[in-house]
C-alpha atoms as a PDB file:
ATOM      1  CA  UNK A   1      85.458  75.389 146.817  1.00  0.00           C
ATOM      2  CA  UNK A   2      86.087  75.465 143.385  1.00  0.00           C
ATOM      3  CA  UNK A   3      88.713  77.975 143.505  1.00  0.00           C
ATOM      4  CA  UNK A   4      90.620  75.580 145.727  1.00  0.00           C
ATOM      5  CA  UNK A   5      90.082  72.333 143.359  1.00  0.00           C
ATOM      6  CA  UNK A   6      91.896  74.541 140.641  1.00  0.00           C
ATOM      7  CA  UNK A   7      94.859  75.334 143.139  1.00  0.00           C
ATOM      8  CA  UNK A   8      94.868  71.743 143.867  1.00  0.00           C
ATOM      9  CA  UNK A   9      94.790  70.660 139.694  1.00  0.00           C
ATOM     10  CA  UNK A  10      96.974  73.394 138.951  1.00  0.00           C
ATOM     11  CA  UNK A  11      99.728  72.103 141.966  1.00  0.00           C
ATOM     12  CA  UNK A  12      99.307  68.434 140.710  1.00  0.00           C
ATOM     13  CA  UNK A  13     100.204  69.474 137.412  1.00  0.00           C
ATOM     14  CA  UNK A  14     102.947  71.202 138.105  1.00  0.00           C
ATOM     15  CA  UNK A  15     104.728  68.447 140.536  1.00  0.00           C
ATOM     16  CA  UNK A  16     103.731  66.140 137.388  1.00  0.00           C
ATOM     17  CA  UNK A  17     105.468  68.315 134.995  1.00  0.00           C
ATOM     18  CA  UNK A  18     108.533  68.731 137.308  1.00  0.00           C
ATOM     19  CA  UNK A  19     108.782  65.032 137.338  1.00  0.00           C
ATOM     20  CA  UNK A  20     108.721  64.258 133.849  1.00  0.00           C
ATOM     21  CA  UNK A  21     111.650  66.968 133.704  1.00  0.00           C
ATOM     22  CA  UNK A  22     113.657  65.035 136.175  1.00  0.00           C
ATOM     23  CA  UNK A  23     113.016  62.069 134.659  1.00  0.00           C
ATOM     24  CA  UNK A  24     114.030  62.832 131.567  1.00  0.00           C
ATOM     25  CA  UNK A  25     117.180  64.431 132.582  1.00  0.00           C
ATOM     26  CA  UNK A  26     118.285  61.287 134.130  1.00  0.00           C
ATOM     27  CA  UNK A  27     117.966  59.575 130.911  1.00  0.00           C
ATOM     28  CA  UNK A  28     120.072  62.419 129.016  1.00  0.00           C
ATOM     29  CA  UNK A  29     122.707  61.758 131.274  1.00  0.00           C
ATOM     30  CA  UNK A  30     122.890  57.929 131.270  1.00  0.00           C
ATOM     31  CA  UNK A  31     124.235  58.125 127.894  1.00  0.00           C
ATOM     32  CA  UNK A  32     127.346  60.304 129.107  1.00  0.00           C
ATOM     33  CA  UNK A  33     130.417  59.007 130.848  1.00  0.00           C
ATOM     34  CA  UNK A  34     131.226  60.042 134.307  1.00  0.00           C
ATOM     35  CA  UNK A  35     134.668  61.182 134.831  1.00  0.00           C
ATOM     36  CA  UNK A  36     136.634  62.847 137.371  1.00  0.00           C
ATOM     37  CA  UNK A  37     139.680  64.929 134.870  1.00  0.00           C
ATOM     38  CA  UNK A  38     140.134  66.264 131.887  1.00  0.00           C
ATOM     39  CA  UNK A  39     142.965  64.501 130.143  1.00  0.00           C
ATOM     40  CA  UNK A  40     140.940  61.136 130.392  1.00  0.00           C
ATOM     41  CA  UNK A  41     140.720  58.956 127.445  1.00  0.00           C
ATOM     42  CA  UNK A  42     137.830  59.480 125.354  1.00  0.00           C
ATOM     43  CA  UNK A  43     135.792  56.062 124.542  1.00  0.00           C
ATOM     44  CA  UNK A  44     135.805  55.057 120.712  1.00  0.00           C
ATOM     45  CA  UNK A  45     132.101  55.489 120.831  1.00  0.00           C
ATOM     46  CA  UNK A  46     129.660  58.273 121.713  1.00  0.00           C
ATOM     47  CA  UNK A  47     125.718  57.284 122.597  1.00  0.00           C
ATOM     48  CA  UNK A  48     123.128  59.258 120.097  1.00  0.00           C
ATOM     49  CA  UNK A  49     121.084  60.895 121.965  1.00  0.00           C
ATOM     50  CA  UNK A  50     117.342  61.220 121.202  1.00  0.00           C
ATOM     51  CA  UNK A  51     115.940  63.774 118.917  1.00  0.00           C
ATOM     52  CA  UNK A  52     113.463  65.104 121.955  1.00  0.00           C
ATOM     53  CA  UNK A  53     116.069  64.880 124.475  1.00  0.00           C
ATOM     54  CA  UNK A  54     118.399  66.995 122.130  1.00  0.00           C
ATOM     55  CA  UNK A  55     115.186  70.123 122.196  1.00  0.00           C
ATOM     56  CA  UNK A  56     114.552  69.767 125.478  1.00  0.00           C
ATOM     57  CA  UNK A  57     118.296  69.871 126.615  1.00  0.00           C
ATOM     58  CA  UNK A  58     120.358  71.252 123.682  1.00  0.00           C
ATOM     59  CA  UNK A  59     118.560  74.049 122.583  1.00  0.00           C
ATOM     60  CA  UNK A  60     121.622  75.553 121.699  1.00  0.00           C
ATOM     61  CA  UNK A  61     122.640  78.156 118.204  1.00  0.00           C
ATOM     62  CA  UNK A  62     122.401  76.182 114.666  1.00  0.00           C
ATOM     63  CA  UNK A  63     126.143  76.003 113.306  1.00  0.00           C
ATOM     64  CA  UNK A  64     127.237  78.375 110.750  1.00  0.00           C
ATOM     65  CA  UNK A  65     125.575  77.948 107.742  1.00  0.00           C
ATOM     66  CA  UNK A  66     123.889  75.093 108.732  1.00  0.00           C
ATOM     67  CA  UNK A  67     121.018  73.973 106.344  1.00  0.00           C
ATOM     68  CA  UNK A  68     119.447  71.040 107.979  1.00  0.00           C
ATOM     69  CA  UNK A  69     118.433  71.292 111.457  1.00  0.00           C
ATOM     70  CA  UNK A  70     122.012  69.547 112.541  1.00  0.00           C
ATOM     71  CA  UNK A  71     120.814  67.652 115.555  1.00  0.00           C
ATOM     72  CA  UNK A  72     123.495  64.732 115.341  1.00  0.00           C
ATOM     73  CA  UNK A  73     124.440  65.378 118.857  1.00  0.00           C
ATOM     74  CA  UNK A  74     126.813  62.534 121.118  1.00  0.00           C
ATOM     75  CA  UNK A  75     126.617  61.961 124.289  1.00  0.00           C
ATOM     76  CA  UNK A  76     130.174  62.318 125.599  1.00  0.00           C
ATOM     77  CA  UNK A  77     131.454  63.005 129.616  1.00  0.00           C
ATOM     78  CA  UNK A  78     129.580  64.387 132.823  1.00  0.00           C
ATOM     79  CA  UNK A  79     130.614  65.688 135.942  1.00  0.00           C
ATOM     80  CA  UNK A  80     129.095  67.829 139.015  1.00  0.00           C
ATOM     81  CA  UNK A  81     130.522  70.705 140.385  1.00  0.00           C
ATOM     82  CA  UNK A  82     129.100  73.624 142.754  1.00  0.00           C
ATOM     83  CA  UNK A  83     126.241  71.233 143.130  1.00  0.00           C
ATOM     84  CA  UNK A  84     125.829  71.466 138.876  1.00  0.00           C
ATOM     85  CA  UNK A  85     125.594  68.902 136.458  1.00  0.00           C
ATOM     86  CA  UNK A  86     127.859  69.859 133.461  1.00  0.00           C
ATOM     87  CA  UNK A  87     128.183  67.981 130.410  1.00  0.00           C
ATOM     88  CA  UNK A  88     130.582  67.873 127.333  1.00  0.00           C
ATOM     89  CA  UNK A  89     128.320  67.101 124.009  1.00  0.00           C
ATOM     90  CA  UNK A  90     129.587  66.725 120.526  1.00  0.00           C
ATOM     91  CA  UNK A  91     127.580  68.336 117.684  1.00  0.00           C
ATOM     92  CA  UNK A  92     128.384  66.280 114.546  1.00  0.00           C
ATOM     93  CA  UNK A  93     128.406  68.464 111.032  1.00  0.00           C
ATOM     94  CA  UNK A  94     128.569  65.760 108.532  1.00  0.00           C
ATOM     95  CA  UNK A  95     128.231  67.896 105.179  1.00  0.00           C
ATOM     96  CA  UNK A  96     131.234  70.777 104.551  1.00  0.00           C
ATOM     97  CA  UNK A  97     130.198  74.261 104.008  1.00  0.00           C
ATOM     98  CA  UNK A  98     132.404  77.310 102.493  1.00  0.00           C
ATOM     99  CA  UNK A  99     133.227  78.617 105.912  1.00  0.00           C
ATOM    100  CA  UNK A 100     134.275  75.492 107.316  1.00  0.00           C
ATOM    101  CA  UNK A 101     135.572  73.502 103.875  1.00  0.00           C
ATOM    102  CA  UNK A 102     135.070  70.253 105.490  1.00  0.00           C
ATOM    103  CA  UNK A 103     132.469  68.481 108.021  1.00  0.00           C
ATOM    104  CA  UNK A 104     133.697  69.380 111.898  1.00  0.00           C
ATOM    105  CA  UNK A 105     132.589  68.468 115.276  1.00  0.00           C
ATOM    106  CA  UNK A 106     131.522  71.042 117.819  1.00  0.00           C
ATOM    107  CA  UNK A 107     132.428  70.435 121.575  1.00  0.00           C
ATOM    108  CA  UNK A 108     129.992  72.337 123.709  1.00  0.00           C
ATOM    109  CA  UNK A 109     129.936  72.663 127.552  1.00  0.00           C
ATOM    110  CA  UNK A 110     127.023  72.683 128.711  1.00  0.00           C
ATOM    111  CA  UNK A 111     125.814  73.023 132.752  1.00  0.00           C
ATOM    112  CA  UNK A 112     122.301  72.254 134.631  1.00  0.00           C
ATOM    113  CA  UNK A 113     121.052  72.475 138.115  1.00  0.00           C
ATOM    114  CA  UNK A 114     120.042  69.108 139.019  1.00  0.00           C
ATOM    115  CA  UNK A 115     116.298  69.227 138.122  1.00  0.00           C
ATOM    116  CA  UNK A 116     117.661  69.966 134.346  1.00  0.00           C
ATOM    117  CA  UNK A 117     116.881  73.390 133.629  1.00  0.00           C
ATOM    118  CA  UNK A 118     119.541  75.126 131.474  1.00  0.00           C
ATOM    119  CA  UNK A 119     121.987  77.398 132.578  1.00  0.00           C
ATOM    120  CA  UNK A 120     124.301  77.810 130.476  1.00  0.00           C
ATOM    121  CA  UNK A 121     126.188  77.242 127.330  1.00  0.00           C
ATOM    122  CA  UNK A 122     129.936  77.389 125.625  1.00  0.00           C
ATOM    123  CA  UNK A 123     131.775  76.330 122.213  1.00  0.00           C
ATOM    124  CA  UNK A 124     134.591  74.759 123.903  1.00  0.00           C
ATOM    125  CA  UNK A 125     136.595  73.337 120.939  1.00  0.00           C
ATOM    126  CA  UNK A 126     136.014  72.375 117.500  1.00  0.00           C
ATOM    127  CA  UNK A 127     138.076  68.215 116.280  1.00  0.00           C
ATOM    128  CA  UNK A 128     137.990  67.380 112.283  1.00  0.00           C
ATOM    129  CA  UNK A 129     140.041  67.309 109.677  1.00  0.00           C
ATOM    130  CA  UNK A 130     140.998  71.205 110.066  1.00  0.00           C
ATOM    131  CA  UNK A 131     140.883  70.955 113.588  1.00  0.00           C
ATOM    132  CA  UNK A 132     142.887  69.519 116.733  1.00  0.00           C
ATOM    133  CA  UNK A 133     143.094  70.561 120.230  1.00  0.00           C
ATOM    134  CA  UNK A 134     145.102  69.509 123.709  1.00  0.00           C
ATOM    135  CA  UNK A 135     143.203  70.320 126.984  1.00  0.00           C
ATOM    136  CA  UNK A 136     144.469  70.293 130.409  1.00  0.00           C
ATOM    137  CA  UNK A 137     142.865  71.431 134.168  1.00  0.00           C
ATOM    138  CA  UNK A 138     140.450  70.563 136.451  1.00  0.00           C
ATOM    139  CA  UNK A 139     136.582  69.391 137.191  1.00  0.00           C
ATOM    140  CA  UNK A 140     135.743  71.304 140.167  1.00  0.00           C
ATOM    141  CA  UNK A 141     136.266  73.948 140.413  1.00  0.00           C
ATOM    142  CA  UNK A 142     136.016  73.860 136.443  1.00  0.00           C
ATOM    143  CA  UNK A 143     138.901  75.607 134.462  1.00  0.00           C
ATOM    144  CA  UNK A 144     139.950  73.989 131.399  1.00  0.00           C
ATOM    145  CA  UNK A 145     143.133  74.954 129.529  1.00  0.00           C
ATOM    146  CA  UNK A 146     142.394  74.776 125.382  1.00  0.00           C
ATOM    147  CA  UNK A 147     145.549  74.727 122.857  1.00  0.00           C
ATOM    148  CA  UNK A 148     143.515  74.786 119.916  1.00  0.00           C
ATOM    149  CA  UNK A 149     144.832  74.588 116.313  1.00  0.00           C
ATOM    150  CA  UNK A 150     143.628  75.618 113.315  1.00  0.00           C
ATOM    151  CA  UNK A 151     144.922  74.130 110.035  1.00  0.00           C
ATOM    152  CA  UNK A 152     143.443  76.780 107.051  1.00  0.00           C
ATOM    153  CA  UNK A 153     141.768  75.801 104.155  1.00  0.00           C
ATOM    154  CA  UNK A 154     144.155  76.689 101.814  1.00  0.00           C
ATOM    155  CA  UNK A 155     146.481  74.736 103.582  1.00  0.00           C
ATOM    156  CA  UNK A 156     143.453  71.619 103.574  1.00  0.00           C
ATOM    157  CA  UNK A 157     143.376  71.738 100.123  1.00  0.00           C
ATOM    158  CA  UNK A 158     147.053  71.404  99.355  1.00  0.00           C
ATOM    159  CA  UNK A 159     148.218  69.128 102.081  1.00  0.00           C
ATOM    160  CA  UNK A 160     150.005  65.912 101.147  1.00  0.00           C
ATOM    161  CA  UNK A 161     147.975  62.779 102.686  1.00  0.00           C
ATOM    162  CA  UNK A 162     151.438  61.674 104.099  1.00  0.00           C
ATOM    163  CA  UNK A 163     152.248  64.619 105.488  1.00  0.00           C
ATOM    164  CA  UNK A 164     154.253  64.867 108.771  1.00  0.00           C
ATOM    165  CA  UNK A 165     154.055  68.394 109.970  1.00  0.00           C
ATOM    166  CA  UNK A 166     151.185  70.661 108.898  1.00  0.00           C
ATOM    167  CA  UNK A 167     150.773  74.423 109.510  1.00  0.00           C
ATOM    168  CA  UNK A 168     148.703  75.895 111.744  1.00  0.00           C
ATOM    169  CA  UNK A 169     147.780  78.657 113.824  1.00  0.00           C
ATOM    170  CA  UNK A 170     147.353  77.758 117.969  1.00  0.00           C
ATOM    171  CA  UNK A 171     144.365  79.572 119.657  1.00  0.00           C
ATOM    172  CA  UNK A 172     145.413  79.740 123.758  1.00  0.00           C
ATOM    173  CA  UNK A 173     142.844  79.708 126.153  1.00  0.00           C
ATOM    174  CA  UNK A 174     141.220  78.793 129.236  1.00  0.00           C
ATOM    175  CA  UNK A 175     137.350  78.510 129.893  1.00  0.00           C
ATOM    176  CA  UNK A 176     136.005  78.633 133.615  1.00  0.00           C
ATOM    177  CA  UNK A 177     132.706  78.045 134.975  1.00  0.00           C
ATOM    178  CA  UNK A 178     131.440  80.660 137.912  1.00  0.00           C
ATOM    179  CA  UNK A 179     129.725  79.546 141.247  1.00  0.00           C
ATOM    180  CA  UNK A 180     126.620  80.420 139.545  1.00  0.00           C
ATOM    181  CA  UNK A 181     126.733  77.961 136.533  1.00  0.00           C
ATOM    182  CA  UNK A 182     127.838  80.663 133.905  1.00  0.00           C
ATOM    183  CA  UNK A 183     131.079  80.167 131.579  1.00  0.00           C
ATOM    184  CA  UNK A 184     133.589  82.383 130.305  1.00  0.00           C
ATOM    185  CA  UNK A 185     136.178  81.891 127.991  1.00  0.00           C
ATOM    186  CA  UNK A 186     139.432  84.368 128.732  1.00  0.00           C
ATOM    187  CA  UNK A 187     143.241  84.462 126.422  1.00  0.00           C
ATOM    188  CA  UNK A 188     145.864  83.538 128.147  1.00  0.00           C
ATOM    189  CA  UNK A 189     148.640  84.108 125.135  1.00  0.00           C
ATOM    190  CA  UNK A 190     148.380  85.534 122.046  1.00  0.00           C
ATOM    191  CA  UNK A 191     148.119  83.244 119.049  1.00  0.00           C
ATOM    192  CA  UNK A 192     151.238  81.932 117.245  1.00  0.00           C
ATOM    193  CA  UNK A 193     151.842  80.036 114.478  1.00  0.00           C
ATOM    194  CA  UNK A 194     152.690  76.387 114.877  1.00  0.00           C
ATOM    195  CA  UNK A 195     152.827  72.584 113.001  1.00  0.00           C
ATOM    196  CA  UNK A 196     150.719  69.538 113.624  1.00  0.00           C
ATOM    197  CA  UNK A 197     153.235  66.344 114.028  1.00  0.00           C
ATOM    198  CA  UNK A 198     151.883  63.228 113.464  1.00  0.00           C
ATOM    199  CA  UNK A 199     152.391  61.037 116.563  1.00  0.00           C
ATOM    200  CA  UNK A 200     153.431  57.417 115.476  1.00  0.00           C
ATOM    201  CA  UNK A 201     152.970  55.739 118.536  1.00  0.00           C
ATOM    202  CA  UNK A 202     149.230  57.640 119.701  1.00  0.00           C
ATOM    203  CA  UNK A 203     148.343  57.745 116.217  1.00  0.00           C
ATOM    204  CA  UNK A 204     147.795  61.548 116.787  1.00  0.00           C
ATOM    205  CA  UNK A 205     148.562  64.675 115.625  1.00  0.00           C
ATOM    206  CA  UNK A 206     150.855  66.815 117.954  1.00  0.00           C
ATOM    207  CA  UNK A 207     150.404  70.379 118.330  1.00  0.00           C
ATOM    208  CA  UNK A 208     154.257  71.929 118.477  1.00  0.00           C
ATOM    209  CA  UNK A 209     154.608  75.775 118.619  1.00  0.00           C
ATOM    210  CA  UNK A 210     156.678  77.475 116.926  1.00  0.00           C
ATOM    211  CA  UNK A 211     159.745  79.353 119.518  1.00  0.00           C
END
């Protein structure tokens, strides 16, 4: 008898642990934005999300040379695919370090089954001062194509605030997500060197490569 009252405790505690999961993953993801492409808009405004929703969700690598525990995460979109719920979360590095030269935002991927345990993880794209990207492709299946440009630091420190075109180098590639959950990140050019146009009318840097 008392063998099966600790099958019973032990059964009761885990459906009450499994719930506290699920309900805590639907609160992560009411701070996201549901969308259904990946050229959409993003909102001026990103929801903070909660210092224990951050460990139990985002227990992803510190940044490079990160000093403080850097958990200035923002909620940004959501989407399901392959029955998985996969989110797009902005790390926020407000201080500048020697590898970086000045504060950056980290755009991680990020994809769950739908009781929110963890599969996987990816570094998507980087956006600062250094940093601008154009992305193209589609939410399910998931393959996103990244042009992603670098501007050095050299090139930080003597740019011109009214600068028009800035150089930079273009990083090409796409990242997929497998029928399992698991991402990959593949080249699909080699790098070239290119210029960052500002865009009057978006108020945006272009990318332009050069020919």
């Amino acid at each position: 008898m008392k063998k099966t009252y600790t099958i019973l405790l032990a059964c009761i505690l885990a459906n009450t642990i499994a719930y506290a999961q699920e309900v805590d993953f639907e609160e992560f993801l009411n701070d996201f934005y549901l969308v259904n492409n990946v050229t959409y808009e993003k909102p001026r405004y990103f929801a903070e999300i909660k210092e224990g929703l951050v460990k139990k969700f985002l227990p992803l690598p510190l940044p490079i040379c990160s000093k403080e525990k850097a958990n200035d995460w923002r909620a940004a979109s959501k989407w399901e695919t392959d029955g998985m719920n996969v989110v797009f979360a902005e790390r926020h590095i407000n201080a500048p370090c020697d590898e970086e030269g000045c504060p950056w935002r980290e755009g991680w991927l990020v994809s769950y089954d739908n009781s929110g345990n963890l599969i996987d993880y990816i570094l998507a794209v980087k956006s600062g001062d250094r940093y601008v990207h154009e992305i193209k492709g589609t939410l399910s299946p998931m393959r996103i194509t990244v042009e992603f440009a670098a501007i050095s630091k050299e090139t930080m420190r003597n740019k011109h605030s009214d600068a028009k075109a800035i150089p930079c180098v273009v990083e090409f590639f796409d990242v997929f997500m497998d029928s399992n959950g698991h991402f990959h990140k593949t080249k699909n050019r080699m790098d070239a060197k290119g210029q960052l146009v500002w865009n009057k009318e978006k108020q945006k840097y272009d990318i332009k490569v050069a020919e």
